[in-house]
C-alpha atoms as a PDB file:
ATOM      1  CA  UNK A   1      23.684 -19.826 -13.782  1.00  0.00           C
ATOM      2  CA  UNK A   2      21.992 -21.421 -10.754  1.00  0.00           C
ATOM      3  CA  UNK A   3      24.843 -19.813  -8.565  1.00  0.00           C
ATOM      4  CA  UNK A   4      22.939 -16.535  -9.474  1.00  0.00           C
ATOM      5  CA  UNK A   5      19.693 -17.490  -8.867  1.00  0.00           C
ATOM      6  CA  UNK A   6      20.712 -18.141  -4.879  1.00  0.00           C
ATOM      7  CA  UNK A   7      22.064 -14.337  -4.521  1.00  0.00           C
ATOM      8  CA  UNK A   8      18.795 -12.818  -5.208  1.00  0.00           C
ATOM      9  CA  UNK A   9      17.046 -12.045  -2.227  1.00  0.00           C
ATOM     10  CA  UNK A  10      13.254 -13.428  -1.647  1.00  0.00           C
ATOM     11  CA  UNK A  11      11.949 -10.079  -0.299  1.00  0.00           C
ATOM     12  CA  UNK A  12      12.611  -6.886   0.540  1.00  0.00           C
ATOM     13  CA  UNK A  13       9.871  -6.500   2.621  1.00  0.00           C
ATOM     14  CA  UNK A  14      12.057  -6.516   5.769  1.00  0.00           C
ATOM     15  CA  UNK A  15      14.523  -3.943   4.630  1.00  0.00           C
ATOM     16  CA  UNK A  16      10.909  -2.096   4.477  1.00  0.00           C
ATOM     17  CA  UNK A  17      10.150  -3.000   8.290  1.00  0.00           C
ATOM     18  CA  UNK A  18      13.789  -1.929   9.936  1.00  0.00           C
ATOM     19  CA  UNK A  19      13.391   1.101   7.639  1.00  0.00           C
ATOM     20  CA  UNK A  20      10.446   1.843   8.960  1.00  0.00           C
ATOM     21  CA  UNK A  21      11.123   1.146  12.241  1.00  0.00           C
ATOM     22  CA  UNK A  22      13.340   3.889  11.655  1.00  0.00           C
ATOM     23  CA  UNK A  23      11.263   6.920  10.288  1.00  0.00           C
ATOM     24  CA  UNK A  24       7.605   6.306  10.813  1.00  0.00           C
ATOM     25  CA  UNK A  25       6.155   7.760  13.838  1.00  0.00           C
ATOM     26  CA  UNK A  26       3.128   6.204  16.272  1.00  0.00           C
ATOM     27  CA  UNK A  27       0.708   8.881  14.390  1.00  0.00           C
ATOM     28  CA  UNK A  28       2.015   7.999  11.038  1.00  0.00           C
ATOM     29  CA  UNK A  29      -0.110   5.644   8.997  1.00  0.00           C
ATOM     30  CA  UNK A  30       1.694   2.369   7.522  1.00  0.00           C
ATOM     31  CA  UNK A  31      -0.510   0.897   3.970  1.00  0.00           C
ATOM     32  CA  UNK A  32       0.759  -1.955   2.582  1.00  0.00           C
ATOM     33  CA  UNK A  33      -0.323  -2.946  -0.573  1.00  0.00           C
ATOM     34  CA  UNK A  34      -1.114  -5.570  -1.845  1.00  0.00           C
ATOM     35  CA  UNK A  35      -2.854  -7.248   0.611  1.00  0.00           C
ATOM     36  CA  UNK A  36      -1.203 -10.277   0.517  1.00  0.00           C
ATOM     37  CA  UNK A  37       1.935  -8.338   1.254  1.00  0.00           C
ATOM     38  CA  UNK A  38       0.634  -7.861   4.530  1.00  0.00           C
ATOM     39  CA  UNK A  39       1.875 -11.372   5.882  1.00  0.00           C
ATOM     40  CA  UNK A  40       5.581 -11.255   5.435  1.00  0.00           C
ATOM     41  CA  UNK A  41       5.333  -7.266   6.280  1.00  0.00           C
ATOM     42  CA  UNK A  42       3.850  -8.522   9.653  1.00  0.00           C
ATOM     43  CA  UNK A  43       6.111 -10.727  10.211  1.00  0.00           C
ATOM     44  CA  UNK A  44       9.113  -8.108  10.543  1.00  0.00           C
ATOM     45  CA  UNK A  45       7.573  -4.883  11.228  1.00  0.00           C
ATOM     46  CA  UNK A  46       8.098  -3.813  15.281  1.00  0.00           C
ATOM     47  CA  UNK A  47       7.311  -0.531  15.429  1.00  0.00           C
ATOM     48  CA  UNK A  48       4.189   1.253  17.374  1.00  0.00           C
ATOM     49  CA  UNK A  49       3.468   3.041  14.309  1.00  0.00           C
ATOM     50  CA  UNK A  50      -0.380   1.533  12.625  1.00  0.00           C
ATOM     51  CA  UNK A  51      -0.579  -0.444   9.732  1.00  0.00           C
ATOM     52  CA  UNK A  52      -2.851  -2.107   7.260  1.00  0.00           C
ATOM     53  CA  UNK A  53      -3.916  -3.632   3.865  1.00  0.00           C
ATOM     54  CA  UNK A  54      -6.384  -2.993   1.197  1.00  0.00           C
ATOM     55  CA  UNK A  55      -8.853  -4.369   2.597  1.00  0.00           C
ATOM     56  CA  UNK A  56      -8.098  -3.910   6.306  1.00  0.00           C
ATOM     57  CA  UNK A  57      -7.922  -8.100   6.356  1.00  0.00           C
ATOM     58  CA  UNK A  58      -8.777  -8.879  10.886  1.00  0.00           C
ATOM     59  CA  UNK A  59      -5.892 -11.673  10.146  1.00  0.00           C
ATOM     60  CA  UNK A  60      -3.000 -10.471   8.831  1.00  0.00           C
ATOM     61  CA  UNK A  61      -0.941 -13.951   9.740  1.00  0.00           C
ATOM     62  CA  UNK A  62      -1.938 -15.930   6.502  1.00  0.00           C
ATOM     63  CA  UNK A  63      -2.555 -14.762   3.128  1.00  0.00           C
ATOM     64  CA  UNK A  64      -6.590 -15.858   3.592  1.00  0.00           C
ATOM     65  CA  UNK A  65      -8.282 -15.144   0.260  1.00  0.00           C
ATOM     66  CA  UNK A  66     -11.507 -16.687   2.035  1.00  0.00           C
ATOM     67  CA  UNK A  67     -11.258 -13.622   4.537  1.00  0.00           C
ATOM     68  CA  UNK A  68     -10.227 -11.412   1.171  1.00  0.00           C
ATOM     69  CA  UNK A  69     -13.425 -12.503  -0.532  1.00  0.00           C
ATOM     70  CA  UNK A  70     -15.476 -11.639   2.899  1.00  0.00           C
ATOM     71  CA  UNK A  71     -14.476  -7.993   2.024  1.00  0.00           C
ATOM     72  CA  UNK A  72     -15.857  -8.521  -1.829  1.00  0.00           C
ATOM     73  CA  UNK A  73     -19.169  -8.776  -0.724  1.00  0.00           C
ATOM     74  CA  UNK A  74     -19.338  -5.876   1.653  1.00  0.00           C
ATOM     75  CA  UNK A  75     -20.091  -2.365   0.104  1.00  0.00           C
ATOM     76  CA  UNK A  76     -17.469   0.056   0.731  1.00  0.00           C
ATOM     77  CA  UNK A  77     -15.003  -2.096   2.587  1.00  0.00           C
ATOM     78  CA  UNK A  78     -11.885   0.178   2.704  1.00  0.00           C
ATOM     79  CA  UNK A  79     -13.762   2.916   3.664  1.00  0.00           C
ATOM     80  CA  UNK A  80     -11.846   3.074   7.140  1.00  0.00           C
ATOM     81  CA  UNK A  81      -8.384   2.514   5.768  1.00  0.00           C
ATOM     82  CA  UNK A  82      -9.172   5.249   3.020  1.00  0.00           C
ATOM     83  CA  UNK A  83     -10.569   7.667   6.468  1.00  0.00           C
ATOM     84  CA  UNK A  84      -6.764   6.619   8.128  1.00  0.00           C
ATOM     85  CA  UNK A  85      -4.935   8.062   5.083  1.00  0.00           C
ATOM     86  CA  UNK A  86      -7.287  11.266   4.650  1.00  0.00           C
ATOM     87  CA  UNK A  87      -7.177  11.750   8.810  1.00  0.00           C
ATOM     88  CA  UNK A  88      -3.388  11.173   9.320  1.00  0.00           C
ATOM     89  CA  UNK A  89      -2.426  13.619   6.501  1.00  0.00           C
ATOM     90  CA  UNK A  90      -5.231  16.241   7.673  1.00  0.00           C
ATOM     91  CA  UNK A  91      -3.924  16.072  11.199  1.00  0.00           C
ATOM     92  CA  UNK A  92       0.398  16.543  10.261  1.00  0.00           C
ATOM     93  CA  UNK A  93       1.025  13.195   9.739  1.00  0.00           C
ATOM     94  CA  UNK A  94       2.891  11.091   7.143  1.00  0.00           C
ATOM     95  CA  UNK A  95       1.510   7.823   4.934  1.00  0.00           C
ATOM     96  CA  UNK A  96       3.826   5.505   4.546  1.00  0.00           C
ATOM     97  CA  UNK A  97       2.857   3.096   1.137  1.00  0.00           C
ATOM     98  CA  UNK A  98       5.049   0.145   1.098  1.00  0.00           C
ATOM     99  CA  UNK A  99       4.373  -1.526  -2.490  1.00  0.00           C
ATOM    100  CA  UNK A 100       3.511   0.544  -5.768  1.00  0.00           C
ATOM    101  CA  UNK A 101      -0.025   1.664  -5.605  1.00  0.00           C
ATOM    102  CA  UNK A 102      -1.406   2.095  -9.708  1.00  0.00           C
ATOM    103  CA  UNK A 103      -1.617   6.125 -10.478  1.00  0.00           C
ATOM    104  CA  UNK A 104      -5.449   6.731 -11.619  1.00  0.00           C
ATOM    105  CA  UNK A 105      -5.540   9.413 -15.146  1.00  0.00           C
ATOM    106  CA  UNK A 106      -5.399  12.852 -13.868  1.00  0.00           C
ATOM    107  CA  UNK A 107      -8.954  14.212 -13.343  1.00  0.00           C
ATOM    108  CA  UNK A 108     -10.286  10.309 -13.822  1.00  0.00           C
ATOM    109  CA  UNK A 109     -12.830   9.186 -11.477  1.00  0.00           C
ATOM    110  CA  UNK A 110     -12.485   5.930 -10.323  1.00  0.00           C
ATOM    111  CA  UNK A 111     -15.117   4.548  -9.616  1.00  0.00           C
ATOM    112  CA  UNK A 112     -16.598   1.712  -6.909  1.00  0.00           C
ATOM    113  CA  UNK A 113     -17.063  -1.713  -7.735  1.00  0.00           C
ATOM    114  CA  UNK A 114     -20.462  -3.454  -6.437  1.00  0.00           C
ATOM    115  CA  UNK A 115     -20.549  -6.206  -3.770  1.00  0.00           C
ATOM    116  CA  UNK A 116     -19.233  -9.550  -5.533  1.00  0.00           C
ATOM    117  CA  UNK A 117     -20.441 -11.248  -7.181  1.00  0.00           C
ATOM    118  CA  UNK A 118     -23.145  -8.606  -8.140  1.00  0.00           C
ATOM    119  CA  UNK A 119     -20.365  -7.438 -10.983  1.00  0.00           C
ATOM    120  CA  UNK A 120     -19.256  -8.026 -14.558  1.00  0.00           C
ATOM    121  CA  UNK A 121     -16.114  -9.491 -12.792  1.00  0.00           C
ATOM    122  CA  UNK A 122     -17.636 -11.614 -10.478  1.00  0.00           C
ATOM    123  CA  UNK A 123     -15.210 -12.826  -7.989  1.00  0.00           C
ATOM    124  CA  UNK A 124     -11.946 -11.766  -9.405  1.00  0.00           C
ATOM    125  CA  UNK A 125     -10.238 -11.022  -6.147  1.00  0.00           C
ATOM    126  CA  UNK A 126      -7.834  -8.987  -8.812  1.00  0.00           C
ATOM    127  CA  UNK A 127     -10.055  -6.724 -10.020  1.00  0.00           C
ATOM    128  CA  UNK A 128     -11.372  -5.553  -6.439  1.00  0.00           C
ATOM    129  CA  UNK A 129      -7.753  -5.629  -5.021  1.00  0.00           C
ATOM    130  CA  UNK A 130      -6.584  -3.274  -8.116  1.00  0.00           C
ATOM    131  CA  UNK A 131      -9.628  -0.918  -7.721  1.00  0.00           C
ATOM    132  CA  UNK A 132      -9.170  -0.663  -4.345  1.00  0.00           C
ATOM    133  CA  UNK A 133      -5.373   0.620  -4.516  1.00  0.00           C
ATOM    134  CA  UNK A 134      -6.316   2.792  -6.983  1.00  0.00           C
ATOM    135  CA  UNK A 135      -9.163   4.397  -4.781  1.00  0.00           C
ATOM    136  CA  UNK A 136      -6.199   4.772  -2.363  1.00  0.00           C
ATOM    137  CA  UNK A 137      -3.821   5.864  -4.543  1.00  0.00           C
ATOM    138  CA  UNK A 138      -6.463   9.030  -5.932  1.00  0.00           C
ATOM    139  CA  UNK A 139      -6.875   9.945  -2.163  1.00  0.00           C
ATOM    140  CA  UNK A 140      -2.934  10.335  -1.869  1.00  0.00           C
ATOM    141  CA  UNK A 141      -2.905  12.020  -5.294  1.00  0.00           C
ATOM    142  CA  UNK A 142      -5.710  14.843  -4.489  1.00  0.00           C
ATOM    143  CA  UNK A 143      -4.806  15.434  -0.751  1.00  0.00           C
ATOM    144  CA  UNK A 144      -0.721  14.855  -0.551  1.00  0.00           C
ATOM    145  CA  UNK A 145       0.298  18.041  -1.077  1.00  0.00           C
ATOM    146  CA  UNK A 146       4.752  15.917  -1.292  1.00  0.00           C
ATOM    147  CA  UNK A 147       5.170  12.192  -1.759  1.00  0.00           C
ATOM    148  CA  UNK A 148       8.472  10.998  -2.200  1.00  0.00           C
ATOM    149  CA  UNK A 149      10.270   7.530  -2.588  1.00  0.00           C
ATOM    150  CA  UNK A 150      12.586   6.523  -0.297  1.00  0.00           C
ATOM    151  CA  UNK A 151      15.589   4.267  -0.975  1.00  0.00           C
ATOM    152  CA  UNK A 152      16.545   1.274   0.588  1.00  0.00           C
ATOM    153  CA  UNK A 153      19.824  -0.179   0.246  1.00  0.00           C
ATOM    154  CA  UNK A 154      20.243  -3.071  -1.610  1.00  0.00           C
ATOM    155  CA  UNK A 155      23.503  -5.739  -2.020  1.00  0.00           C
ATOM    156  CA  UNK A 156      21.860  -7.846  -4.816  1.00  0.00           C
ATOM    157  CA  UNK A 157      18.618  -8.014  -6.762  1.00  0.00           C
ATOM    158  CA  UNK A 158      15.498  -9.074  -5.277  1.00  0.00           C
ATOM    159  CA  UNK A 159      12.485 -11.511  -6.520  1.00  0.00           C
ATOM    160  CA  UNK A 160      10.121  -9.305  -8.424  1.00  0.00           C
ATOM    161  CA  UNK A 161       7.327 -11.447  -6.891  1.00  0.00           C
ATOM    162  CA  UNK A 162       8.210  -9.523  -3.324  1.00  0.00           C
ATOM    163  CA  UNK A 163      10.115  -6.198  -4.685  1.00  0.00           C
ATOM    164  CA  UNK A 164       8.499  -3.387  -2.821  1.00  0.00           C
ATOM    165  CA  UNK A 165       8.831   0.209  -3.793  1.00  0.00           C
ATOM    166  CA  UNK A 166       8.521   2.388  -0.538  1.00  0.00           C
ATOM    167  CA  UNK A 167       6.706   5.757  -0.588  1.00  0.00           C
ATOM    168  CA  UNK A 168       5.986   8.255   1.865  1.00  0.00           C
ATOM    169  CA  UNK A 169       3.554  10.915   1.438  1.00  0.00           C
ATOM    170  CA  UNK A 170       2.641  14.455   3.731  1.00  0.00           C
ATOM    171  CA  UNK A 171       0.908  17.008   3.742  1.00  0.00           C
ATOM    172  CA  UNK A 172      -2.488  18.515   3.465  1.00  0.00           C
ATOM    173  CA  UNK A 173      -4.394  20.316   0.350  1.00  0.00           C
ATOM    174  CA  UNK A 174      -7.622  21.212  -0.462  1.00  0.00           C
ATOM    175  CA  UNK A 175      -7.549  21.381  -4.612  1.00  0.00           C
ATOM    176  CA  UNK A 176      -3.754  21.152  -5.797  1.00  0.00           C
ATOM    177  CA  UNK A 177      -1.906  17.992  -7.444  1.00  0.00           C
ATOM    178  CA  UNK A 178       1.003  16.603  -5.052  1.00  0.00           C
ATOM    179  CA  UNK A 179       4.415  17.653  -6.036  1.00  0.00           C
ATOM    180  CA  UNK A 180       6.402  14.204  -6.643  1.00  0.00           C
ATOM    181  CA  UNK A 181       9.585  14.016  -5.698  1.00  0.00           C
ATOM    182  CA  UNK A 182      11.391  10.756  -6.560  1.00  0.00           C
ATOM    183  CA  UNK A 183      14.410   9.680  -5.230  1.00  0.00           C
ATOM    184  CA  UNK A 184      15.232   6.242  -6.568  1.00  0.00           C
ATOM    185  CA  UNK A 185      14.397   5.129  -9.890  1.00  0.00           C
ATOM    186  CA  UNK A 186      14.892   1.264 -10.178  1.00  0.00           C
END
């Protein structure tokens, strides 16, 4: 009934933040994905440890698909965030994902998209926001040697529109697949 519909929580996006605030370090690496994400993650998040979105978007304030779009034309615009994952887990570090990045096929090469509109999909921010997670998520997938999930406690059910898993991966190899370790299954 309608009583229901006012227990479920909007987000959990700042049960992410206090979290978090909690475990990530200042040379840990925060990615939040989707980009849009980004806003209401900014809003709670405190912590000296770096963060950003696929693309790194300047304004993270306002979900801005004119400044999204800016990145569509650019070649290779999450180059840099890509570099922060493969430096931080070369260097010790953990990568903290907050939001469920899409797996790429084992031994799939994923591949880049060209400078909007200059592509069968034109300007379908979709498209380019989906390739670009998966670019980050084959990075994580070749080079993590652990990534786990990591719980966060709940009271009542949460929007699916702003339900974020949260992941954390570590560790540095050359040629292996990670080892995944879940811990929460939802």
């Amino acid at each position: 009934g309608a009583t229901a519909a006012v227990d479920v929580r909007q987000t959990n996006v700042d049960l992410i933040a206090a979290r978090l605030q909690q475990l990530a370090q200042p040379g840990d690496f925060i990615l939040v994905d989707q980009w849009y994400n980004g806003t209401t993650f900014g809003r709670y998040f405190t912590g000296k440890t770096p963060w950003n979105t696929l693309p790194p978007l300047a304004d993270k304030t306002l979900q801005r698909l004119d400044q999204f779009k800016e990145y569509m034309v650019q070649p290779g615009p999450t180059d840099p965030v890509e570099r922060q994952i493969a430096d931080t887990l070369r260097s010790g570090n953990r990568v903290w994902v907050a939001g469920g990045l899409p797996i790429p096929k084992k031994g799939a090469q994923v591949v880049d998209l060209p400078p909007a509109p200059n592509s069968r999909f034109g300007w379908d921010h979709d498209v380019y926001s989906y390739v670009w997670a998966l670019q980050a998520a084959s990075i994580l997938q070749e080079r993590a040697d652990q990534v786990a999930r990591i719980e966060l406690p709940l009271d009542n059910a949460v929007n699916k529109c702003e339900n974020l898993p949260l992941w954390v991966a570590q560790g540095w190899r050359e040629n292996k697949p990670a080892s995944a370790v879940v811990t929460d299954r939802r």
